[in-house]
PDB file of N, CA and C in Angstrom:
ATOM      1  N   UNK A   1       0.853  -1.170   0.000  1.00  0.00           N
ATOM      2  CA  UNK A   1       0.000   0.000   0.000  1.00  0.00           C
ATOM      3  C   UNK A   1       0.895   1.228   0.000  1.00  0.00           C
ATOM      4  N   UNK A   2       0.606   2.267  -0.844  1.00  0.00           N
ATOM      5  CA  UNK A   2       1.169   3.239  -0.808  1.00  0.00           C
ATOM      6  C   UNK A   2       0.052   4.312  -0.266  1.00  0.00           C
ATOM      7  N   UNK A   3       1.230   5.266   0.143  1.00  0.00           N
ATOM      8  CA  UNK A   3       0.567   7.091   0.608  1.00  0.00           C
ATOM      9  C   UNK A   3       1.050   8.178  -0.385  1.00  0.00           C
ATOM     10  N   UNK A   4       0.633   8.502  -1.242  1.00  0.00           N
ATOM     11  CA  UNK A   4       1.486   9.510  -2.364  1.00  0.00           C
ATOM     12  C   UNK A   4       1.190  11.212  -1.494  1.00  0.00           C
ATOM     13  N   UNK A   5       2.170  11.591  -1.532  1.00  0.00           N
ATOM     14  CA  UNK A   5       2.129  13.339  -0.644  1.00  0.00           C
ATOM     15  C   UNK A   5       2.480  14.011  -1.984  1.00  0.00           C
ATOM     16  N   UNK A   6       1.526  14.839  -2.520  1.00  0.00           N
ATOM     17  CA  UNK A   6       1.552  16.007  -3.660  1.00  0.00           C
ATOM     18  C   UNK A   6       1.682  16.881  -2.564  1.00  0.00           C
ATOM     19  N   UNK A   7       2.879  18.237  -3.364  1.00  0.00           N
ATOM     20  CA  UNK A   7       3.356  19.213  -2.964  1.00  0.00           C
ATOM     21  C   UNK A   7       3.258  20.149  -3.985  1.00  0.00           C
ATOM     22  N   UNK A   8       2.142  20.943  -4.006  1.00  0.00           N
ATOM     23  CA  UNK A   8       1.978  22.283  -4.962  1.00  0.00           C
ATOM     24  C   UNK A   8       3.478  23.015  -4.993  1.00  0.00           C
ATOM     25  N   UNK A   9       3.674  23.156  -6.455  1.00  0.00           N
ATOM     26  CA  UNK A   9       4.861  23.609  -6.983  1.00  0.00           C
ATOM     27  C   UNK A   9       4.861  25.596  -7.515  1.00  0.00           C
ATOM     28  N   UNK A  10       3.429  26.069  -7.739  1.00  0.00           N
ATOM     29  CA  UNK A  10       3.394  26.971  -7.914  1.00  0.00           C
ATOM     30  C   UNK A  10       1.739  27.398  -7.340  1.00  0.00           C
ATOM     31  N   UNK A  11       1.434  28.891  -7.636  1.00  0.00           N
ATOM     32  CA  UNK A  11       0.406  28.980  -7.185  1.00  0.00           C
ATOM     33  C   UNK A  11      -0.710  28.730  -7.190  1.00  0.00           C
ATOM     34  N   UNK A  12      -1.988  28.718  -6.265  1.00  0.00           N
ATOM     35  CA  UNK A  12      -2.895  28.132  -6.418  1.00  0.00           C
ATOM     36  C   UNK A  12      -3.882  28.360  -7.985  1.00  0.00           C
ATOM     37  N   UNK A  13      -3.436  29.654  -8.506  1.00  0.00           N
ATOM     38  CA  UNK A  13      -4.562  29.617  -9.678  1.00  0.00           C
ATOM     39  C   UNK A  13      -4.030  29.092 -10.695  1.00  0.00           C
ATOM     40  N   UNK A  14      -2.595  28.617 -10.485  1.00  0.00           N
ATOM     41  CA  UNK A  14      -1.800  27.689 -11.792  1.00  0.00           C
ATOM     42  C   UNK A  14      -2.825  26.135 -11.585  1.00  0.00           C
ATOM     43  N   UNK A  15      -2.489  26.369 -10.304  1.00  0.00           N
ATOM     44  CA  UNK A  15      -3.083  24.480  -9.945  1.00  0.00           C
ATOM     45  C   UNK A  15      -4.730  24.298 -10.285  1.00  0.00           C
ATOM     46  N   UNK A  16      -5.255  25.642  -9.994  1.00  0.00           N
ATOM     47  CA  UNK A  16      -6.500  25.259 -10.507  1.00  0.00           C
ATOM     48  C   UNK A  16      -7.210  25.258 -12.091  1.00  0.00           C
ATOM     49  N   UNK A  17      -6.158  25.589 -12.680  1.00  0.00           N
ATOM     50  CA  UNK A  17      -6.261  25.799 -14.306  1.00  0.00           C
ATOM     51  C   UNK A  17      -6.065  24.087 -14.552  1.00  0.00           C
ATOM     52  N   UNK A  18      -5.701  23.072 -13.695  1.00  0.00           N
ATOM     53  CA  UNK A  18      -4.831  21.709 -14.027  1.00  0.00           C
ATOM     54  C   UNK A  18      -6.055  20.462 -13.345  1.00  0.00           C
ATOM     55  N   UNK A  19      -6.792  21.494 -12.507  1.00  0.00           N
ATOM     56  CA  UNK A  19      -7.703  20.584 -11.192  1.00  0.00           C
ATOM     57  C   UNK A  19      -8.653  19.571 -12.354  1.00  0.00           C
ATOM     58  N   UNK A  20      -8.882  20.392 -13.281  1.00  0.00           N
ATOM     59  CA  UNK A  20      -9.925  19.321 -13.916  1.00  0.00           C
ATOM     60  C   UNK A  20      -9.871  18.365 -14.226  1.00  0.00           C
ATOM     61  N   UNK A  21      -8.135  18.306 -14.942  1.00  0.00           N
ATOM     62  CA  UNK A  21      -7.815  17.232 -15.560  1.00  0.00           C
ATOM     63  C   UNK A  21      -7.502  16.237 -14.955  1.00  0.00           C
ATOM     64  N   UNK A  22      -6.691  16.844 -13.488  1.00  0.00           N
ATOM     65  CA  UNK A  22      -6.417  16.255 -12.808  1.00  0.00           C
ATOM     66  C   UNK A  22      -7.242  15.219 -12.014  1.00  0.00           C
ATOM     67  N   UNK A  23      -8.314  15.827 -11.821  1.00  0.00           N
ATOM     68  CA  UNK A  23      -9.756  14.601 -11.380  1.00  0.00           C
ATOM     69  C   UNK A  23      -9.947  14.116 -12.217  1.00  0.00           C
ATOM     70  N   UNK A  24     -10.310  13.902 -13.456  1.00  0.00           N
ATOM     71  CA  UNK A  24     -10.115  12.785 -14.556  1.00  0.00           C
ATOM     72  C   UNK A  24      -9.076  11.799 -14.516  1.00  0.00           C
ATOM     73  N   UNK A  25      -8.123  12.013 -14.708  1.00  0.00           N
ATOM     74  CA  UNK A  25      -6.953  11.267 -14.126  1.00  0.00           C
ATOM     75  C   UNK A  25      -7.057  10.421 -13.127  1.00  0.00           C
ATOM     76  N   UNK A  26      -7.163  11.615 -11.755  1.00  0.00           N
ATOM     77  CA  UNK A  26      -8.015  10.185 -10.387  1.00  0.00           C
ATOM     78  C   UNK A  26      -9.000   9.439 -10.492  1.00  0.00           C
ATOM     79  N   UNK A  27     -10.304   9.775 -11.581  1.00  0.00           N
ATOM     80  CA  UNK A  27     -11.170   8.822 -11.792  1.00  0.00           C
ATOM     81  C   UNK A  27     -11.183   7.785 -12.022  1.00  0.00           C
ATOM     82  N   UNK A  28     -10.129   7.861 -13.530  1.00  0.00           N
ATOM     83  CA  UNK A  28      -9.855   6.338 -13.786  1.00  0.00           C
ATOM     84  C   UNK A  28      -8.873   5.753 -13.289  1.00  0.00           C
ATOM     85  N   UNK A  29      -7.761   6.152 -12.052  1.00  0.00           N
ATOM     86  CA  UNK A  29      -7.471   4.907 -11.421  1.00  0.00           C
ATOM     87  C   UNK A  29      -7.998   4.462  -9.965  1.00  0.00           C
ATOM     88  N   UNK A  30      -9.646   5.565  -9.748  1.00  0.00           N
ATOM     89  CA  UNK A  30     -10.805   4.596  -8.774  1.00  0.00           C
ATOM     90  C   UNK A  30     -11.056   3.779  -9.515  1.00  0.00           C
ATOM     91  N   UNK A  31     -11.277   4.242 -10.921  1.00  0.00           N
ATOM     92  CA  UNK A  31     -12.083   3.190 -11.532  1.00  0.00           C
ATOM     93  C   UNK A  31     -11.968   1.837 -11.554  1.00  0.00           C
ATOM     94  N   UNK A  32      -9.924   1.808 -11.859  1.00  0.00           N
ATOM     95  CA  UNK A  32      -9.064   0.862 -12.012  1.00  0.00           C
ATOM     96  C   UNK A  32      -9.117   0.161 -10.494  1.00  0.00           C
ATOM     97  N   UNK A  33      -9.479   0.662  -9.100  1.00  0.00           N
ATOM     98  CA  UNK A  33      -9.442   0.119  -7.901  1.00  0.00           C
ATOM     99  C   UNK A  33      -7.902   0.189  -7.703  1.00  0.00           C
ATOM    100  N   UNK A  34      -7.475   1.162  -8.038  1.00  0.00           N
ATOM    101  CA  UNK A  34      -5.815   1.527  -7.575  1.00  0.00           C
ATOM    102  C   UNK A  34      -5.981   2.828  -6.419  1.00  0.00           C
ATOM    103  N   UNK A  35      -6.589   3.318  -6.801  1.00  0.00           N
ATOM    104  CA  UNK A  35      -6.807   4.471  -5.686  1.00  0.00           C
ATOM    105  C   UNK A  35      -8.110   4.243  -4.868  1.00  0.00           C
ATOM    106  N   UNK A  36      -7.667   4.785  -3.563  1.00  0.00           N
ATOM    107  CA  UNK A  36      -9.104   4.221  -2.438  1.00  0.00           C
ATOM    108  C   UNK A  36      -9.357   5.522  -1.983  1.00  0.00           C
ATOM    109  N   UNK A  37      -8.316   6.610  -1.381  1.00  0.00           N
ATOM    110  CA  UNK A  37      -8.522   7.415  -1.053  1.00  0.00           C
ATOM    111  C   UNK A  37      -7.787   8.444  -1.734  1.00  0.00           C
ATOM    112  N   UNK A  38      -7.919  10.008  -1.449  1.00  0.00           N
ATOM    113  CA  UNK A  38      -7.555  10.934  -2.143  1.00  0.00           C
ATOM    114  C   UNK A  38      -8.272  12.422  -1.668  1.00  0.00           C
ATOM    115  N   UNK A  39      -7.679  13.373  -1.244  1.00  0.00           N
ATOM    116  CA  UNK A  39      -8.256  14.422  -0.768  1.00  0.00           C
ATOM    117  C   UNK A  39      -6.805  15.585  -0.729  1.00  0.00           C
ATOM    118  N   UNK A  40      -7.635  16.871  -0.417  1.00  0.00           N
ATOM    119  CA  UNK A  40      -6.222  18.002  -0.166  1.00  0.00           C
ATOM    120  C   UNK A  40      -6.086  17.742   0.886  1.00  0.00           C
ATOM    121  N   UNK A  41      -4.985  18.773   1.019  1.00  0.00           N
ATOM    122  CA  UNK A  41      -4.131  19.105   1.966  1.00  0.00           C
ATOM    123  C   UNK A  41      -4.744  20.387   2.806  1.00  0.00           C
ATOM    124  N   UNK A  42      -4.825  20.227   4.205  1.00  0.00           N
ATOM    125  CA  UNK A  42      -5.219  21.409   4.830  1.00  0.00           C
ATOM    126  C   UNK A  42      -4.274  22.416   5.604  1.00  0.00           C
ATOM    127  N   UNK A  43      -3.231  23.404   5.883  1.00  0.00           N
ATOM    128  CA  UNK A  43      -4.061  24.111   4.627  1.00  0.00           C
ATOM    129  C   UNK A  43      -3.584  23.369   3.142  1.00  0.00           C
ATOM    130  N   UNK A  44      -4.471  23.983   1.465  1.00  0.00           N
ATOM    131  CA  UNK A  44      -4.163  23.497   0.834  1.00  0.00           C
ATOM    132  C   UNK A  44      -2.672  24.297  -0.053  1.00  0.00           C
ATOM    133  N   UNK A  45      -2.033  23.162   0.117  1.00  0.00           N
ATOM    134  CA  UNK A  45      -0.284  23.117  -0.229  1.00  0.00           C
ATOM    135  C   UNK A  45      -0.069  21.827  -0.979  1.00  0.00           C
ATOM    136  N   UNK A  46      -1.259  21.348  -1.149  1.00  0.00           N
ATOM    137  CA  UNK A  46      -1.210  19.862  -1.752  1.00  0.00           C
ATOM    138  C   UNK A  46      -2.071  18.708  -1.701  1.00  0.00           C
ATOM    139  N   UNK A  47      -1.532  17.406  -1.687  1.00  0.00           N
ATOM    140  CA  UNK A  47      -2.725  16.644  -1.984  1.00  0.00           C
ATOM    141  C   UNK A  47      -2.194  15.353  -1.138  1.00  0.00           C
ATOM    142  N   UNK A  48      -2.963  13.999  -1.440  1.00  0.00           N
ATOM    143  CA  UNK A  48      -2.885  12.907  -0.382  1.00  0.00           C
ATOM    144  C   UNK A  48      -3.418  12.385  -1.434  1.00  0.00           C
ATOM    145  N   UNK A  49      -3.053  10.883  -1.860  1.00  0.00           N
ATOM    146  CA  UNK A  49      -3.469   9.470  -2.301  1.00  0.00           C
ATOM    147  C   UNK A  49      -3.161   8.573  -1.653  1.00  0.00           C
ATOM    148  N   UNK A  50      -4.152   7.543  -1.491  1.00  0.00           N
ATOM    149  CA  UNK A  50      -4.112   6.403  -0.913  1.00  0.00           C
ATOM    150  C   UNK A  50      -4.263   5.128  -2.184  1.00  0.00           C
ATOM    151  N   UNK A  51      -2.814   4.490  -2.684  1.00  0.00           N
ATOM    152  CA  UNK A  51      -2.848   3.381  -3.586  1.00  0.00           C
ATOM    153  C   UNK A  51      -2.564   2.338  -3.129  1.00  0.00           C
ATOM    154  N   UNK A  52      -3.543   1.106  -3.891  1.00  0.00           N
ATOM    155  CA  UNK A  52      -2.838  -0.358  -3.186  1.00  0.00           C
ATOM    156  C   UNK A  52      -3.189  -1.242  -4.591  1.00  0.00           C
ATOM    157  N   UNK A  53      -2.801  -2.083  -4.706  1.00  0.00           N
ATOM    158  CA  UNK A  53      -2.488  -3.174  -6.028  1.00  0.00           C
ATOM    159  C   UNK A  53      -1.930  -3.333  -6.505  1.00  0.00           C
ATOM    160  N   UNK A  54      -1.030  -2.120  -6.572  1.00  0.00           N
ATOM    161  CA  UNK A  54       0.889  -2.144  -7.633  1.00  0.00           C
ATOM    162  C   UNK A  54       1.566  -2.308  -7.012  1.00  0.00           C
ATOM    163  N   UNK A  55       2.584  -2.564  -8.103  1.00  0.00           N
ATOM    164  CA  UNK A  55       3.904  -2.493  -7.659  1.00  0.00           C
ATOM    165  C   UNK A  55       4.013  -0.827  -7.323  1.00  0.00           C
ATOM    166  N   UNK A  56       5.456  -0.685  -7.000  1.00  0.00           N
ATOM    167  CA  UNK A  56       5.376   0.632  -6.736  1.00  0.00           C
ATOM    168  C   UNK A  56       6.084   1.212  -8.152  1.00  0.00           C
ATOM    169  N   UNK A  57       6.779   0.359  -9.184  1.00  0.00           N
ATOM    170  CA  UNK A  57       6.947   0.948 -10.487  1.00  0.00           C
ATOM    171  C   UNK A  57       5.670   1.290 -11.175  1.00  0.00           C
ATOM    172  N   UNK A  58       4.677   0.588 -10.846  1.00  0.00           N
ATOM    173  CA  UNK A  58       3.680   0.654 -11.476  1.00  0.00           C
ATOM    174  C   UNK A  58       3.056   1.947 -11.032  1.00  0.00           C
ATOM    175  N   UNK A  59       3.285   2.238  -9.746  1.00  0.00           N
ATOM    176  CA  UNK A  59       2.447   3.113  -9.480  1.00  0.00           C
ATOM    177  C   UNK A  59       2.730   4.895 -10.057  1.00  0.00           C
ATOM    178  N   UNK A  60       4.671   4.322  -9.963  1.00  0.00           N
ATOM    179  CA  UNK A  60       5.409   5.399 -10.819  1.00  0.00           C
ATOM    180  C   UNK A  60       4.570   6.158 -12.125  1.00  0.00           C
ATOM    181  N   UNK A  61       4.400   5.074 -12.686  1.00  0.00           N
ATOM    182  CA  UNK A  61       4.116   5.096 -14.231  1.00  0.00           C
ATOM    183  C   UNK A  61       2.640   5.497 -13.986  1.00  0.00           C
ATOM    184  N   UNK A  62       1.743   4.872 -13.174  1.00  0.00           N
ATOM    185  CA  UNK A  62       0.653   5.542 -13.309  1.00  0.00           C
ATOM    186  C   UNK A  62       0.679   7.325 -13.007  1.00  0.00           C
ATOM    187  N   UNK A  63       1.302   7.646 -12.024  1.00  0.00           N
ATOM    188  CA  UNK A  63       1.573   8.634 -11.546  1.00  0.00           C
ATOM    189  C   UNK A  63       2.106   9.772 -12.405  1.00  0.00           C
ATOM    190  N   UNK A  64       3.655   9.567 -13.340  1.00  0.00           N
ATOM    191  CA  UNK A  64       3.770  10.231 -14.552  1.00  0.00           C
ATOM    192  C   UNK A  64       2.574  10.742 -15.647  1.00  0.00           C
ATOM    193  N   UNK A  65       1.280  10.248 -15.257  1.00  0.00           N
ATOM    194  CA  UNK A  65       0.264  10.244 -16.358  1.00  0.00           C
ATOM    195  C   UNK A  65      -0.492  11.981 -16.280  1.00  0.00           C
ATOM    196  N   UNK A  66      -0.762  12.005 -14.636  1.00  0.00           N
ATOM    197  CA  UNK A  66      -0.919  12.992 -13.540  1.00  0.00           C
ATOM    198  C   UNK A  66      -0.737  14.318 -14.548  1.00  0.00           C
ATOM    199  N   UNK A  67      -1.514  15.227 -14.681  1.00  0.00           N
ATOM    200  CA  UNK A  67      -1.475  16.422 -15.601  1.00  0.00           C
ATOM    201  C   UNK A  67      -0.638  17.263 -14.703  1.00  0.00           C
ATOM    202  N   UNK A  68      -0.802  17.326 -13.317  1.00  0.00           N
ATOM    203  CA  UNK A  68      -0.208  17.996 -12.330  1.00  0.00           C
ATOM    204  C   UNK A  68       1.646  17.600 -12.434  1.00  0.00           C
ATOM    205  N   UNK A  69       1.779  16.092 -12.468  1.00  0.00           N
ATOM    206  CA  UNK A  69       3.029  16.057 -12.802  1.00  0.00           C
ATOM    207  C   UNK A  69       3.411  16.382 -14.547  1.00  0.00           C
ATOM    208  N   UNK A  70       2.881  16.126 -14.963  1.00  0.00           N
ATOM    209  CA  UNK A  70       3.284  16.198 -16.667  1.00  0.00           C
ATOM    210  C   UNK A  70       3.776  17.978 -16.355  1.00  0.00           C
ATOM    211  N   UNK A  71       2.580  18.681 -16.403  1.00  0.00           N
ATOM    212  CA  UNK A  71       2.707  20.557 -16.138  1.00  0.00           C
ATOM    213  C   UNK A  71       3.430  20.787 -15.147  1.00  0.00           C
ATOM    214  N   UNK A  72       4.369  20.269 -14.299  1.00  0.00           N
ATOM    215  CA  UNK A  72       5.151  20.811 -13.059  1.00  0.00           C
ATOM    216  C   UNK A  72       4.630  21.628 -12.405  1.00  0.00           C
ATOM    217  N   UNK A  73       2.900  21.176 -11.702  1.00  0.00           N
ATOM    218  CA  UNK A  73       2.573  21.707 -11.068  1.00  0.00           C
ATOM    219  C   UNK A  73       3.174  21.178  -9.655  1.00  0.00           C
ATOM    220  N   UNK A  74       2.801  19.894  -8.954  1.00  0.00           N
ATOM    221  CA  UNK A  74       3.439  19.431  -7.991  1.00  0.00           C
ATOM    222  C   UNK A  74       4.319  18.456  -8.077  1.00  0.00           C
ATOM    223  N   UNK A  75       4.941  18.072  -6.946  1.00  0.00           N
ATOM    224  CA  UNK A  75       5.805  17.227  -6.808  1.00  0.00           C
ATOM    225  C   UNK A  75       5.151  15.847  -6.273  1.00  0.00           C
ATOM    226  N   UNK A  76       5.815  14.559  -5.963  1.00  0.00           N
ATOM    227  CA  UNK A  76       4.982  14.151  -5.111  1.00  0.00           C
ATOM    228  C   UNK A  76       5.916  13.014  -4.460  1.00  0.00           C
ATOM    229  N   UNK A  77       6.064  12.575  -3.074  1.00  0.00           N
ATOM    230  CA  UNK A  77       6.346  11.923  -2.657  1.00  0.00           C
ATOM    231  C   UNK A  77       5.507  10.212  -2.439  1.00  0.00           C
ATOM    232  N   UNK A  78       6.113   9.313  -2.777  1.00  0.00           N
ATOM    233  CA  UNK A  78       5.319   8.219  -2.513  1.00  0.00           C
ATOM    234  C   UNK A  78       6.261   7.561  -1.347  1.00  0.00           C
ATOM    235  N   UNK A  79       5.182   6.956  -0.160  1.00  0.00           N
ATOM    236  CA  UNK A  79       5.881   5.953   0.841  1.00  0.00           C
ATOM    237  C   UNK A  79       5.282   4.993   0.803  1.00  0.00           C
ATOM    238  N   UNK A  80       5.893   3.941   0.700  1.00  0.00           N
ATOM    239  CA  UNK A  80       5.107   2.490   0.777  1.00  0.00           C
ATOM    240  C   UNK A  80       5.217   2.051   2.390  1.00  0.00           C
ATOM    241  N   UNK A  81       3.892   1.135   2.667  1.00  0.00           N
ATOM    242  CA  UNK A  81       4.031   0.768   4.001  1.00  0.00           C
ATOM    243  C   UNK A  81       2.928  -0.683   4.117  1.00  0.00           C
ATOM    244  N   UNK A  82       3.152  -1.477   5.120  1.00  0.00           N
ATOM    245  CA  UNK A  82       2.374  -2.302   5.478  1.00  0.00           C
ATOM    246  C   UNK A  82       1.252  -2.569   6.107  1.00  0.00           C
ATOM    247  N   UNK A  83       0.269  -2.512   5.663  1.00  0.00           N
ATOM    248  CA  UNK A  83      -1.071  -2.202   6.526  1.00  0.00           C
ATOM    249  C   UNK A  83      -1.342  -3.506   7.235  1.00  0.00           C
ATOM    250  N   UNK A  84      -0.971  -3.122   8.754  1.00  0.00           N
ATOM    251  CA  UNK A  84      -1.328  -4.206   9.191  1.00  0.00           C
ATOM    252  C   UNK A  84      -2.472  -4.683  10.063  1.00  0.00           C
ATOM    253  N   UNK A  85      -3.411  -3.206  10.382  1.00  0.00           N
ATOM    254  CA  UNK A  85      -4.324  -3.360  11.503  1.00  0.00           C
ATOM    255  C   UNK A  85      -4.996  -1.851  10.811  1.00  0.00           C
ATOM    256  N   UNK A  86      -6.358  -1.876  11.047  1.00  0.00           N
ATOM    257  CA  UNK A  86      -7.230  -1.210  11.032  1.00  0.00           C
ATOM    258  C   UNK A  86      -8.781  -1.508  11.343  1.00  0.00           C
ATOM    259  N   UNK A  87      -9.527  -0.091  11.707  1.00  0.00           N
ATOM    260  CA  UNK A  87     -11.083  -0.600  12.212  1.00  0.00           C
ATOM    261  C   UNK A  87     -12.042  -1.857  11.000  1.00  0.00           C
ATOM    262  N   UNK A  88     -12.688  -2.022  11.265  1.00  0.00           N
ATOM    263  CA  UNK A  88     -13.264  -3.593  11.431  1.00  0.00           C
ATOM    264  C   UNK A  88     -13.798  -2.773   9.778  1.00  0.00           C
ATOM    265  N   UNK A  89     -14.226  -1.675   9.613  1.00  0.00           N
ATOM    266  CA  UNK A  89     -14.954  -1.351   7.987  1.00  0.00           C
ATOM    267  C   UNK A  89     -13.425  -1.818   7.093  1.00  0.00           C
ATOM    268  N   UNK A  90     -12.607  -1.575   7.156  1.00  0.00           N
ATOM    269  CA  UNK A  90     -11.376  -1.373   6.065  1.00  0.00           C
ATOM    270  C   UNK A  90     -10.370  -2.856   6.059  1.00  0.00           C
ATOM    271  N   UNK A  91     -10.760  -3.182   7.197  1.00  0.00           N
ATOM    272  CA  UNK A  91      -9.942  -4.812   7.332  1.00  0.00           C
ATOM    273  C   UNK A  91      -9.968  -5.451   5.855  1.00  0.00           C
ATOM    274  N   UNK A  92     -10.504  -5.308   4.725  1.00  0.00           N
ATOM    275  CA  UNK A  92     -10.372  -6.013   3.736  1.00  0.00           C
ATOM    276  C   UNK A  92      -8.985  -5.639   3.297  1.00  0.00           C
ATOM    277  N   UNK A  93      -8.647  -4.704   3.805  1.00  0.00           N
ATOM    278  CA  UNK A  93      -7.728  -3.852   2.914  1.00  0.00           C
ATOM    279  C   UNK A  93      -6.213  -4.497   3.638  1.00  0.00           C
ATOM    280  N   UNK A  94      -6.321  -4.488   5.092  1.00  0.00           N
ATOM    281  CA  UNK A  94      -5.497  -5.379   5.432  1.00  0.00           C
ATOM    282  C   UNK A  94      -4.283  -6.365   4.843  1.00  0.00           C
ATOM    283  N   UNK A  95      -2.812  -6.253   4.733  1.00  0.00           N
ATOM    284  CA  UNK A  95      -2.151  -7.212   4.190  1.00  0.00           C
ATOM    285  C   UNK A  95      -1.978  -8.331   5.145  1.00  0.00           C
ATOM    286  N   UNK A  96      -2.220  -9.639   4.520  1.00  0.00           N
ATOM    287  CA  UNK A  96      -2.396 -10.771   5.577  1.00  0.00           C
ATOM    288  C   UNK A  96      -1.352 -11.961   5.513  1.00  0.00           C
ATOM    289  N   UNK A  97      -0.131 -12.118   6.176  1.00  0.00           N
ATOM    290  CA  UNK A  97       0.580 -13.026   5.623  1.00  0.00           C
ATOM    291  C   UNK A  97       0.760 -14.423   6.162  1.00  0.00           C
TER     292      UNK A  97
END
């Protein structure tokens, strides 16, 4: 499971000239069931994804697609981690070994 941290690279009315596309983009990889979660940053300076099903090259490559990265609007950090415990709704999500 990954946590991707977007970091707005310029100002907010650059980023919002990009927002549209940019939710298109996140659509289809809910669609794909690669992304679960996804929201800004408060204050907003950026963004938050929550991915699980890839590799993390994969997730690279999905990520390069990102209008925000293509336009150097943000940056983005990805951390991978092990989900090992959570409340009783999300336990599917759980890695179980």
């Amino acid at each position: 499971m990954f946590i991707v941290l977007l970091e707005y690279k310029v100002p907010l009315d650059s980023v919002d000239k990009y927002l549209e596309a940019h939710r298109l983009f996140l659509n289809k990889w809910y669609q794909e069931k690669i992304f679960i979660f996804s929201g800004r940053k408060i204050p907003r300076t950026g963004g938050v994804i929550l991915a699980s099903g890839v590799r993390r090259e994969a997730l690279e490559a999905i990520l390069a697609q990102d209008p925000f990265l293509i336009n150097k609007i943000a940056e983005y950090q990805i951390i991978e981690f092990q989900l090992t415990r959570s409340c009783q709704e999300f336990e599917s999500l759980l890695d179980v070994e």
